[in-house]
C-alpha atoms as a PDB file:
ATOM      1  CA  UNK A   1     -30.453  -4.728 -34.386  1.00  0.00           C
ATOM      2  CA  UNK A   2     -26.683  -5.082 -34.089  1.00  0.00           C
ATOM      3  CA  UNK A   3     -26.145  -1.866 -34.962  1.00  0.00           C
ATOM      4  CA  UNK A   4     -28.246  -0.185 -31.973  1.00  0.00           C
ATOM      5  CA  UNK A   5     -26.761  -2.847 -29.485  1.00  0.00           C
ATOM      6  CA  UNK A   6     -23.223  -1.627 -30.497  1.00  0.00           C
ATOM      7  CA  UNK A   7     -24.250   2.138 -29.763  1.00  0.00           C
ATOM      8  CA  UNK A   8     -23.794   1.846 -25.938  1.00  0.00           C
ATOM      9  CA  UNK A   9     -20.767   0.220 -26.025  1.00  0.00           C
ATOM     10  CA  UNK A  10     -19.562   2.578 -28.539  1.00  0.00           C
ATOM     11  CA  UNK A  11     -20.259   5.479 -26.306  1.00  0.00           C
ATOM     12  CA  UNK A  12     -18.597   3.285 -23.397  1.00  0.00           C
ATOM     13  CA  UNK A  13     -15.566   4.112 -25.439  1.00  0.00           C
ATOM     14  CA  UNK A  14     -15.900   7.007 -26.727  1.00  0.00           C
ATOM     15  CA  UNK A  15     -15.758   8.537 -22.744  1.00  0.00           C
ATOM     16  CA  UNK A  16     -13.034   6.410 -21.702  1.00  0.00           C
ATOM     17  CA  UNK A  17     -10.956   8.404 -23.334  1.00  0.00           C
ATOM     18  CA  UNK A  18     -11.654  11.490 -21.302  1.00  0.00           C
ATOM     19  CA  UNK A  19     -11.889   9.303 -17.887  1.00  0.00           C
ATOM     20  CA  UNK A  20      -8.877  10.770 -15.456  1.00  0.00           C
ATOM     21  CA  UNK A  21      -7.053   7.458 -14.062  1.00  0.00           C
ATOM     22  CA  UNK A  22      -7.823   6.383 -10.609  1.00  0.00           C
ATOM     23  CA  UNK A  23      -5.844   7.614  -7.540  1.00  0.00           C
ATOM     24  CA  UNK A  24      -6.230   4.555  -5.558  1.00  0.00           C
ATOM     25  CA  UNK A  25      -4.536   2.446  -9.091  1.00  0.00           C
ATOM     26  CA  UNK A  26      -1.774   5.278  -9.512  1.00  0.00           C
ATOM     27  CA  UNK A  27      -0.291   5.157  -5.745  1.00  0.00           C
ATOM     28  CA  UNK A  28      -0.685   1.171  -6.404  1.00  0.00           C
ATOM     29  CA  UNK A  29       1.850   1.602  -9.526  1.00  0.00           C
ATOM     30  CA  UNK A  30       4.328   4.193  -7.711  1.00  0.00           C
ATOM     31  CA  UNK A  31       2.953   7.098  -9.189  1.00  0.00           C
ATOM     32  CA  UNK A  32       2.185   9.142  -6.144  1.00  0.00           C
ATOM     33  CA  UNK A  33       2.620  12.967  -7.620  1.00  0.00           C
ATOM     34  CA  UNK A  34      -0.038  11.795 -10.079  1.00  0.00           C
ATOM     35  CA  UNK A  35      -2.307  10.684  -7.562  1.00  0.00           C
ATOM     36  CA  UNK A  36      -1.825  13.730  -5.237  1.00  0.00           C
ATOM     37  CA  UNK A  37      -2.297  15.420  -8.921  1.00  0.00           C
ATOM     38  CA  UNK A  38      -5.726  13.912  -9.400  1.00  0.00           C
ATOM     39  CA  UNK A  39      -6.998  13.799  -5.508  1.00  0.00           C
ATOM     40  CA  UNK A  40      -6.573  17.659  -5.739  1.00  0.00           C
ATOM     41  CA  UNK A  41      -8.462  17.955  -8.594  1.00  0.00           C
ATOM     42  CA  UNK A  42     -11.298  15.836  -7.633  1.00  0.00           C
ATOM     43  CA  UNK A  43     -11.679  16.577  -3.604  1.00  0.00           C
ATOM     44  CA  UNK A  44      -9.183  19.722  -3.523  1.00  0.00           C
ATOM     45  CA  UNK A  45      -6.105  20.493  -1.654  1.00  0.00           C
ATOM     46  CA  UNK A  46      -7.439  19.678   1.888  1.00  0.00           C
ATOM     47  CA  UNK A  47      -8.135  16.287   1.035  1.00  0.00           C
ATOM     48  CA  UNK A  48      -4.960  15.197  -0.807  1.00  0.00           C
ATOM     49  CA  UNK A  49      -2.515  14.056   2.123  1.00  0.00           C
ATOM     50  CA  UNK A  50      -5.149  12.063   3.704  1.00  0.00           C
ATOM     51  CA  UNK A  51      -6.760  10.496   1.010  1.00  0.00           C
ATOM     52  CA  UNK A  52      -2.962   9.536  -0.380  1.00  0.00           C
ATOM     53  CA  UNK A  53      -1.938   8.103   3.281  1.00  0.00           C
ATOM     54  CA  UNK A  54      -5.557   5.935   2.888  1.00  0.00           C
ATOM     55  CA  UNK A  55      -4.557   4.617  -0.760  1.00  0.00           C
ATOM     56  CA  UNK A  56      -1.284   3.266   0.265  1.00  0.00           C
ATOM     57  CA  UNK A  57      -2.192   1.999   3.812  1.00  0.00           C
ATOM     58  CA  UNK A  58      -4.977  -0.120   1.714  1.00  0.00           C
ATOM     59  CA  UNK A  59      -2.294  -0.985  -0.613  1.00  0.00           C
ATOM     60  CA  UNK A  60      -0.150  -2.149   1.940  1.00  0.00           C
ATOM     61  CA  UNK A  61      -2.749  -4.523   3.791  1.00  0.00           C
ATOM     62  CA  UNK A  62      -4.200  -5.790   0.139  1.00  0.00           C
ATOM     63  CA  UNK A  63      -3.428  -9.455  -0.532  1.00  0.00           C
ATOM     64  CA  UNK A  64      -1.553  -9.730   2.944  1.00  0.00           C
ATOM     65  CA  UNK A  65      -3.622 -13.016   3.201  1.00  0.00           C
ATOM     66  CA  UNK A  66      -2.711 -14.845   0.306  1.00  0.00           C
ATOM     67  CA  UNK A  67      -1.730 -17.769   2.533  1.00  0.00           C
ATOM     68  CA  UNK A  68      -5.619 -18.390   3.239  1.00  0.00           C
ATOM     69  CA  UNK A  69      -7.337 -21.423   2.077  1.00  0.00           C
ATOM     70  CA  UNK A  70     -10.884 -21.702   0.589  1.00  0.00           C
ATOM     71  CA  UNK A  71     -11.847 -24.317   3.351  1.00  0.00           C
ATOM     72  CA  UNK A  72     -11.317 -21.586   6.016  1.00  0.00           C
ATOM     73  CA  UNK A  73     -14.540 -20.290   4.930  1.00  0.00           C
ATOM     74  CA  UNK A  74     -16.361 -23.343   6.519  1.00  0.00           C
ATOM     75  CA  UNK A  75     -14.278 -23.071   9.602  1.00  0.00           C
ATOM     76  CA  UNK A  76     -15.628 -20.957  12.530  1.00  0.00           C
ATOM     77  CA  UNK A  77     -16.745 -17.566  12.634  1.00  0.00           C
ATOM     78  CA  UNK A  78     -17.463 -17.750   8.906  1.00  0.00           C
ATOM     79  CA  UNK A  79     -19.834 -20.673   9.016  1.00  0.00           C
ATOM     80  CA  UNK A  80     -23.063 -20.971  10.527  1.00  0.00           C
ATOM     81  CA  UNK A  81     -23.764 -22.120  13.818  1.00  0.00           C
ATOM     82  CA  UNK A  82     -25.425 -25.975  13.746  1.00  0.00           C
ATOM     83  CA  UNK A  83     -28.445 -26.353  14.725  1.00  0.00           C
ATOM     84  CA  UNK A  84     -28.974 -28.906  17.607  1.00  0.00           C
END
């Protein structure tokens, strides 16, 4: 039995290898002619500039709110309205 539940995983592996990296990860780590590499491969030419302005306007705005607190989700809009 332990040798058929390691199969799946084993194939997991196995394709990782041949997986391309992800645009959105290489403009994250500064690698932009990669990612403008692998958009064009993927979606094609036409797609590259916009999909590469997207990544790294997402980039820009992700963890902008690291201030937040985890009470603010009790706070208003986020909570629900009290019944009365």
């Amino acid at each position: 039995m332990l040798y058929i539940a390691s199969v799946p995983g084993f194939v997991v592996g196995l394709g990782m290898q041949f997986a391309v990296d992800s645009p959105r990860w290489l403009c994250k780590s500064g690698r932009i002619n990669d990612a403008k590499k692998v958009v064009r491969e993927l979606w094609g030419a036409s797609e590259v500039e916009g999909a590469i302005e997207e990544f790294q306007s997402v980039s820009k705005n992700d963890g902008s709110d690291l201030d937040g607190r985890w009470s603010e989700i009790l706070e208003q809009p986020h909570s629900r309205g009290c019944i009365k």
